[in-house]
C-alpha atoms as a PDB file:
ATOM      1  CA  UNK A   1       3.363  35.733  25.322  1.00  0.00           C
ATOM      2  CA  UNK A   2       0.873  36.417  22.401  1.00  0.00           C
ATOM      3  CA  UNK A   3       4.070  35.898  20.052  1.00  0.00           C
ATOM      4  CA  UNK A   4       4.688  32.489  21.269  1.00  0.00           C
ATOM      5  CA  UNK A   5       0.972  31.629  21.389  1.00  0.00           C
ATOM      6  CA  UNK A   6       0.951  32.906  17.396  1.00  0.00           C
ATOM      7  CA  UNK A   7       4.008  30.856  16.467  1.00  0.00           C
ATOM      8  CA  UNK A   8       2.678  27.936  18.796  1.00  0.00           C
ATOM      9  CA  UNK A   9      -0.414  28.047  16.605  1.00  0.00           C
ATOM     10  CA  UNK A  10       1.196  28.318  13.470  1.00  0.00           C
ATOM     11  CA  UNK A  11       3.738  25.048  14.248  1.00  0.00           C
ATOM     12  CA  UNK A  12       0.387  22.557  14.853  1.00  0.00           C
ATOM     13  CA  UNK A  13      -0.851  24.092  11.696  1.00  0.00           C
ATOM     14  CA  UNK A  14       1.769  23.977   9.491  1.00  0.00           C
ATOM     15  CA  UNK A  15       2.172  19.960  11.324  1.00  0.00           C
ATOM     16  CA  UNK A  16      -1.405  19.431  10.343  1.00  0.00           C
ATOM     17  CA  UNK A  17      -1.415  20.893   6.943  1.00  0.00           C
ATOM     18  CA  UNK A  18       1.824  19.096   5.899  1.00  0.00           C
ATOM     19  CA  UNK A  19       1.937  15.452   7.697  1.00  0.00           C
ATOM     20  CA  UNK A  20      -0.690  13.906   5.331  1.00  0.00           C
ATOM     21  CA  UNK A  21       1.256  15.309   2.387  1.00  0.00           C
ATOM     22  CA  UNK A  22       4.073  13.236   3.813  1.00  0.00           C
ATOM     23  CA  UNK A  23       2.273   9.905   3.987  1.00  0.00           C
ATOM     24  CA  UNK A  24       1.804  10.168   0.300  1.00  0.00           C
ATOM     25  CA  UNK A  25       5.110  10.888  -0.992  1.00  0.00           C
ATOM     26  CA  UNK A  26       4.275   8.807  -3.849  1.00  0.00           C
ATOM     27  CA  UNK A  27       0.907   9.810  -5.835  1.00  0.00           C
ATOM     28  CA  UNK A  28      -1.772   7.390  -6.889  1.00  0.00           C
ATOM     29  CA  UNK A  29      -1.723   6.394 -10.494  1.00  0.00           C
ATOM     30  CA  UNK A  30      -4.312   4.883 -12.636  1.00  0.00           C
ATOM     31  CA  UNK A  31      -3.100   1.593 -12.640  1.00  0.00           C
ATOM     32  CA  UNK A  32      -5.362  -1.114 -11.088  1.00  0.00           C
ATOM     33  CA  UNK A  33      -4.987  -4.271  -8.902  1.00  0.00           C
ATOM     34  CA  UNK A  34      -6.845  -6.397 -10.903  1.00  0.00           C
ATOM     35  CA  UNK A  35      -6.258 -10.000  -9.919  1.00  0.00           C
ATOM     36  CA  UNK A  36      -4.233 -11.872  -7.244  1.00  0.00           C
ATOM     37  CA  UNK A  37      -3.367 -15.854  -8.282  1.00  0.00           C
ATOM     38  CA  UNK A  38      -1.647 -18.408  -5.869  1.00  0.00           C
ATOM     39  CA  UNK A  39       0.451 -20.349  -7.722  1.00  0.00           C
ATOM     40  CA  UNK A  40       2.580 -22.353  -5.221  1.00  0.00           C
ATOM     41  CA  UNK A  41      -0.518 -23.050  -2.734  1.00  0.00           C
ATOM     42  CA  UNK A  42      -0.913 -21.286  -0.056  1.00  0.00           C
ATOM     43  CA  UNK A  43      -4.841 -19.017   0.299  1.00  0.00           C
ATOM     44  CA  UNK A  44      -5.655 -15.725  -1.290  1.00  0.00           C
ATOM     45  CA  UNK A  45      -8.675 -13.291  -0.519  1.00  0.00           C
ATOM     46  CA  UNK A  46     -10.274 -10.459  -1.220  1.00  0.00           C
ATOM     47  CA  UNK A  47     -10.342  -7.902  -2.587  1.00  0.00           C
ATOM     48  CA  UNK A  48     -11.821  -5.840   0.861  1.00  0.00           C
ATOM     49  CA  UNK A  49     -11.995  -2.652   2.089  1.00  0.00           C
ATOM     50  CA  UNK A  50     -14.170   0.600   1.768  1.00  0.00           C
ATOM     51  CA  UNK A  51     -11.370   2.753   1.452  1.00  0.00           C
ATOM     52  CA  UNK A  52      -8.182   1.348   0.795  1.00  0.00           C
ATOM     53  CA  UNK A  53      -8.255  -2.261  -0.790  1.00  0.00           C
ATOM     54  CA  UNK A  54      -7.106  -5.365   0.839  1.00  0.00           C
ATOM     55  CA  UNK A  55      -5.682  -8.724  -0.847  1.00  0.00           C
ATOM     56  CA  UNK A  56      -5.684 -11.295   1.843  1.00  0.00           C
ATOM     57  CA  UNK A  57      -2.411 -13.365   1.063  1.00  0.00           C
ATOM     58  CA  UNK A  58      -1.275 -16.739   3.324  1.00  0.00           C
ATOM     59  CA  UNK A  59       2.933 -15.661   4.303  1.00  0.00           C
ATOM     60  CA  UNK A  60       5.197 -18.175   1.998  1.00  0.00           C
ATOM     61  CA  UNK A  61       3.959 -18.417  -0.751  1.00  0.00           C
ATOM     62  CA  UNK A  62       4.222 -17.264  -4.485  1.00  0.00           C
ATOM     63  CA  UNK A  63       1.434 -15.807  -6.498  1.00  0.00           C
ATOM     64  CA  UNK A  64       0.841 -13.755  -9.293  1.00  0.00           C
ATOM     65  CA  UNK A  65      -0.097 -10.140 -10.009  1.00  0.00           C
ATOM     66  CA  UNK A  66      -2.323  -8.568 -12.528  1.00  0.00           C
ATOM     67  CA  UNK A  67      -2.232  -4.499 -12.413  1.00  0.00           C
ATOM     68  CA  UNK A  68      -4.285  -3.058 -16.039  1.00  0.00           C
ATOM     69  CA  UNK A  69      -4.846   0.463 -16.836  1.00  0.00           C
ATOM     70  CA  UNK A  70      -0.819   1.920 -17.076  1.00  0.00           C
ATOM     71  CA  UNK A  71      -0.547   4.894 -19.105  1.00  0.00           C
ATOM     72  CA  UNK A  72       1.908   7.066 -17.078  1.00  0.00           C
ATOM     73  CA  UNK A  73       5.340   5.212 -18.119  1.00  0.00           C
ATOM     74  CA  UNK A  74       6.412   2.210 -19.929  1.00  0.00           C
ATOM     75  CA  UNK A  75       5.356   3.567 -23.303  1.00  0.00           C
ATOM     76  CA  UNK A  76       2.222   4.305 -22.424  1.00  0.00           C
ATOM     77  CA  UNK A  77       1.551   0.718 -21.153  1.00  0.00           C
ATOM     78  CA  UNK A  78       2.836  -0.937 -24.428  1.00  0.00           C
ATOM     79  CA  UNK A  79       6.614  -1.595 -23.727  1.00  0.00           C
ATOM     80  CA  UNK A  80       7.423  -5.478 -23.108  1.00  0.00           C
ATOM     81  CA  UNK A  81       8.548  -4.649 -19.320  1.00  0.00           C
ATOM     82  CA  UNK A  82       7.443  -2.017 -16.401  1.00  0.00           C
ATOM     83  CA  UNK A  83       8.945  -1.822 -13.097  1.00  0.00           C
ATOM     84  CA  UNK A  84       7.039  -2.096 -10.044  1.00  0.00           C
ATOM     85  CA  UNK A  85       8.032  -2.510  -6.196  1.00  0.00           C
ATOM     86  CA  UNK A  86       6.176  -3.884  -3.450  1.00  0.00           C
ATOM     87  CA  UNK A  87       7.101  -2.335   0.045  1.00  0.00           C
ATOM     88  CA  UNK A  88       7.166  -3.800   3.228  1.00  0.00           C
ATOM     89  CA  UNK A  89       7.185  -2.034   7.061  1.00  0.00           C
ATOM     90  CA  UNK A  90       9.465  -5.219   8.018  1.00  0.00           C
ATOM     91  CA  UNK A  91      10.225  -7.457   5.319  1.00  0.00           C
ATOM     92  CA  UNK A  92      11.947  -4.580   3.026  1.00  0.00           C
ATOM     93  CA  UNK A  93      11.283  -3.804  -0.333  1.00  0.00           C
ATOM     94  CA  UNK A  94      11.591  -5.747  -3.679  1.00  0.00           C
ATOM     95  CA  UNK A  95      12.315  -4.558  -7.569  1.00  0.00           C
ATOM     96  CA  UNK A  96      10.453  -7.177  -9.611  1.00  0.00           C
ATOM     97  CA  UNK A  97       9.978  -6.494 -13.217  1.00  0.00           C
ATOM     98  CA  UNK A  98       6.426  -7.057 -14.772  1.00  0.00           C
ATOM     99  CA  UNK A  99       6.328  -8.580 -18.173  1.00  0.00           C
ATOM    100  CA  UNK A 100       3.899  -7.250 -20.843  1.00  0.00           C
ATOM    101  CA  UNK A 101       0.617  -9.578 -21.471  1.00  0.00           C
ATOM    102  CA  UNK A 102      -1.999  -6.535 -23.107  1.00  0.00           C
ATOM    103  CA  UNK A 103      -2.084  -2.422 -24.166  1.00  0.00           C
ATOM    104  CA  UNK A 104      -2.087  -1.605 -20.400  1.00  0.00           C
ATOM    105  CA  UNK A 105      -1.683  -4.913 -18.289  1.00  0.00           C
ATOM    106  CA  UNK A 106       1.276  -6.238 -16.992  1.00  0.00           C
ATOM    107  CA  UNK A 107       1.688  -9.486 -14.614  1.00  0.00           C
ATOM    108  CA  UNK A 108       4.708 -10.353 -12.505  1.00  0.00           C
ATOM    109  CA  UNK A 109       5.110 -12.969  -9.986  1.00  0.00           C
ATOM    110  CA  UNK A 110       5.728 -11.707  -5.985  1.00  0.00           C
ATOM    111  CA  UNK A 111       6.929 -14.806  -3.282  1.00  0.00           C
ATOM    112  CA  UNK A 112       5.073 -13.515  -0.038  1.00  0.00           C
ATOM    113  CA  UNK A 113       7.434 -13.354   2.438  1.00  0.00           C
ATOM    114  CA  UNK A 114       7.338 -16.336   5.314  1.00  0.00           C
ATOM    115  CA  UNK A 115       7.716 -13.893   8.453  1.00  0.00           C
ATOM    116  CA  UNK A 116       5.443 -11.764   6.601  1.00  0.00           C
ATOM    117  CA  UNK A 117       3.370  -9.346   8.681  1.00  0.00           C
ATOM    118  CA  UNK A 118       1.213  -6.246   7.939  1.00  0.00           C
ATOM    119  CA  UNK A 119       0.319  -4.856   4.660  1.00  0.00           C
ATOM    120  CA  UNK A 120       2.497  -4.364   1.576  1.00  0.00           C
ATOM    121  CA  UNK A 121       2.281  -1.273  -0.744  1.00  0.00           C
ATOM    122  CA  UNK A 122       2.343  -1.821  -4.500  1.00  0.00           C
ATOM    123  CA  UNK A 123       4.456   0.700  -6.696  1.00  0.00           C
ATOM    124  CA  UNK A 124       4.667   0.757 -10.696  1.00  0.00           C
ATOM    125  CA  UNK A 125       6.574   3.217 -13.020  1.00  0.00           C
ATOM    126  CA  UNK A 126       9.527   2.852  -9.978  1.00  0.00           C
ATOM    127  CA  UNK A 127      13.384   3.858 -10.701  1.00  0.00           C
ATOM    128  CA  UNK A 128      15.099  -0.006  -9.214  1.00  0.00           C
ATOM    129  CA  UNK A 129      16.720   0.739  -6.478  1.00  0.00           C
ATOM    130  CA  UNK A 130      14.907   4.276  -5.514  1.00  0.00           C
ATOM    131  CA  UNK A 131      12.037   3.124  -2.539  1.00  0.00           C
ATOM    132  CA  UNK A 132      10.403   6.620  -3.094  1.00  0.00           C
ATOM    133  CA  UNK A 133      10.109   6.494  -6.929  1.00  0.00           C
ATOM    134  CA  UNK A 134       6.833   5.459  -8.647  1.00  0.00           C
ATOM    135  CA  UNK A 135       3.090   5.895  -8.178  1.00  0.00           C
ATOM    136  CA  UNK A 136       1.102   3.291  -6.146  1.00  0.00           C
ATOM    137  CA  UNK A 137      -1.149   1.221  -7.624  1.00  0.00           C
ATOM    138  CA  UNK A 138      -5.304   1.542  -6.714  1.00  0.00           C
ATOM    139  CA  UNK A 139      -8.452  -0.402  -5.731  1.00  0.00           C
ATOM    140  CA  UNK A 140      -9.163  -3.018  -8.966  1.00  0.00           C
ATOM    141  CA  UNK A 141     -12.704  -0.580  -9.581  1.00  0.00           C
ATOM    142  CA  UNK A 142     -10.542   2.537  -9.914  1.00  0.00           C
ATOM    143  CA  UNK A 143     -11.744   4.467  -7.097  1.00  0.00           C
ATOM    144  CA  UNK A 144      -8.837   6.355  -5.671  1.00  0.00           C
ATOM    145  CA  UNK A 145      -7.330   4.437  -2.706  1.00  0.00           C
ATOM    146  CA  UNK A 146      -4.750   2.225  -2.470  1.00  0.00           C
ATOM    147  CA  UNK A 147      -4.712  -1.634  -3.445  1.00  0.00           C
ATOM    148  CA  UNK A 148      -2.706  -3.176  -0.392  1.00  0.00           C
ATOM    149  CA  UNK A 149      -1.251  -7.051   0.102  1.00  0.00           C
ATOM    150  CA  UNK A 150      -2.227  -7.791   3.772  1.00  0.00           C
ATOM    151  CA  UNK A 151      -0.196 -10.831   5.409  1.00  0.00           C
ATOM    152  CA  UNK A 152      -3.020 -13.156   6.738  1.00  0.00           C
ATOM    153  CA  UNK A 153      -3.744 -16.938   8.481  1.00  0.00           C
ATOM    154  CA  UNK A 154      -6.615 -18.576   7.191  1.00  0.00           C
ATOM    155  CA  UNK A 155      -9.007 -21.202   9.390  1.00  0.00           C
ATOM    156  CA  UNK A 156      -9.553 -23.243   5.918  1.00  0.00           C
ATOM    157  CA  UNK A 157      -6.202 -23.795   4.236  1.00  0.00           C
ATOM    158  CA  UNK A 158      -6.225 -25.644   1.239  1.00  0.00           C
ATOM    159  CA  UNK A 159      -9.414 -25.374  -1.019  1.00  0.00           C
ATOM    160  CA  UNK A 160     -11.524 -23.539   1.067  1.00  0.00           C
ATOM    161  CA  UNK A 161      -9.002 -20.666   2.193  1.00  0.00           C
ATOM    162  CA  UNK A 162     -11.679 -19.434   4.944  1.00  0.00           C
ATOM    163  CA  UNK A 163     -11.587 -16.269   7.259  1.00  0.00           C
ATOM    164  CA  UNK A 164      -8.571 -14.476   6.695  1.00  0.00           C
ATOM    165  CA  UNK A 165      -6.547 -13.211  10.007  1.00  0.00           C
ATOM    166  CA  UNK A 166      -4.995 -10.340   9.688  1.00  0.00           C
ATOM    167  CA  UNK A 167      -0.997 -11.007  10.943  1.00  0.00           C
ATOM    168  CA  UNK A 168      -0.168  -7.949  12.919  1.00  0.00           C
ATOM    169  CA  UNK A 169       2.451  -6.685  15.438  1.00  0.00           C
ATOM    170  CA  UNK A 170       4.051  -3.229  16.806  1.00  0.00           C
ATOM    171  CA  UNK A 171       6.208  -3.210  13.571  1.00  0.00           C
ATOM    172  CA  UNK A 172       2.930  -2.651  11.304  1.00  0.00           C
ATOM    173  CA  UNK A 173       3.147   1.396  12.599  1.00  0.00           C
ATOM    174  CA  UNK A 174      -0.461   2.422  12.339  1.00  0.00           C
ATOM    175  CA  UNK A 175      -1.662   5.482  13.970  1.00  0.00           C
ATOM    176  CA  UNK A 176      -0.062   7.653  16.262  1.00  0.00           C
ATOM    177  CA  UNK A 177      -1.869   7.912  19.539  1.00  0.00           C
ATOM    178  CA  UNK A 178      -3.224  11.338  20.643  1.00  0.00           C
ATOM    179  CA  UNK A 179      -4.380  12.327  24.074  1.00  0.00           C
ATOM    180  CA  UNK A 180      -8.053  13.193  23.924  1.00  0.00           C
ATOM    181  CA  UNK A 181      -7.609  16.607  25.575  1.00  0.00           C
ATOM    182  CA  UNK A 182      -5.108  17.808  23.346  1.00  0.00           C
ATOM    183  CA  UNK A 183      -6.774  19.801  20.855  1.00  0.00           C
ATOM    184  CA  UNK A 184      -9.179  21.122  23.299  1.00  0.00           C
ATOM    185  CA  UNK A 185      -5.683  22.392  25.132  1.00  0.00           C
ATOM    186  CA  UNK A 186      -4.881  23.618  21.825  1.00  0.00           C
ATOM    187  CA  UNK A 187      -8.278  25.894  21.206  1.00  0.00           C
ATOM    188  CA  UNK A 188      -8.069  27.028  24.896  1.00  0.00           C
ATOM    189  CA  UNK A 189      -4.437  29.075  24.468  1.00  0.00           C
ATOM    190  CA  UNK A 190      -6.204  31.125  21.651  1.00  0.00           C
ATOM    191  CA  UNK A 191      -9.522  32.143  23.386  1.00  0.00           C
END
């Protein structure tokens, strides 16, 4: 019994010490989400967020990305292209190539999906084709969280563009619910 209590213990550890390594698969770069343009209508916010950042985008429309700071890959941020990927729970993920505007900054144009919903990672220095390859992009002041599209309605459409919605549903994933006794259960095997 005390060898099944020790490898009992040692499975939620080993679960604990490794699932958060999972989640970020990908590391952060340097790279920053500077700027977020509509340019086909449609409302754009932000940026939000203590931890991770949030760009408020209206579902169907185009806009236009700004990420500044790339060192890691396309020449050290001086080659004419760089690929990126923006990732999607439920609309899939899209290779878009970023053109060259500055030593570090590259733009590239991203049609928000119309059944968008949830929040869209940002990837740069990605292999086409490869949804695990690249490093994500961070918050526009360089503090080391991500910079994340989040698929919105807006009360003010038009110029004003007030008080984002988030768009949500089961698809977004989110976190995995616990039941409150269960590390308690877990400290009272090894007592």
């Amino acid at each position: 019994m005390k060898f099944l209590r020790s490898v009992v213990f040692a499975a939620a550890l080993c679960v604990l010490l490794i699932l958060p390594a999972i989640g970020y698969a990908c590391p952060l770069g340097d790279a920053r989400l500077v700027d977020v343009v509509r340019t086909s209508g449609g409302c754009v916010s932000g940026p939000t967020g203590s931890y991770e950042q949030l760009w408020d985008l209206e579902p169907g429309h185009m806009y236009t990305l700004t990420i500044a700071y790339v060192t890691e890959c396309a020449g050290g941020g001086t080659a004419p292209t760089l690929n990126v990927r923006v990732n999607s729970w439920t609309a899939g993920n899209t290779d878009i190539v970023a053109v060259y505007v500055s030593p570090g900054v590259y733009k590239f144009d991203y049609f928000f999906p119309r059944d968008a919903i949830c929040t869209f990672r940002i990837f740069y220095c990605t292999t086409p084709g490869i949804s695990n390859s690249g490093r994500f992009v961070i918050r526009n002041d360089g503090v080391g969280y991500q910079a994340l599209l989040r698929a919105s309605r807006f009360e003010g459409v038009g110029v004003t563009c007030a008080n984002p919605i988030p768009i949500f549903g089961p698809e977004c994933g989110g976190v995995l619910g616990t039941e409150q006794s269960s590390w308690g259960s877990v400290k009272g095997i090894y007592r």
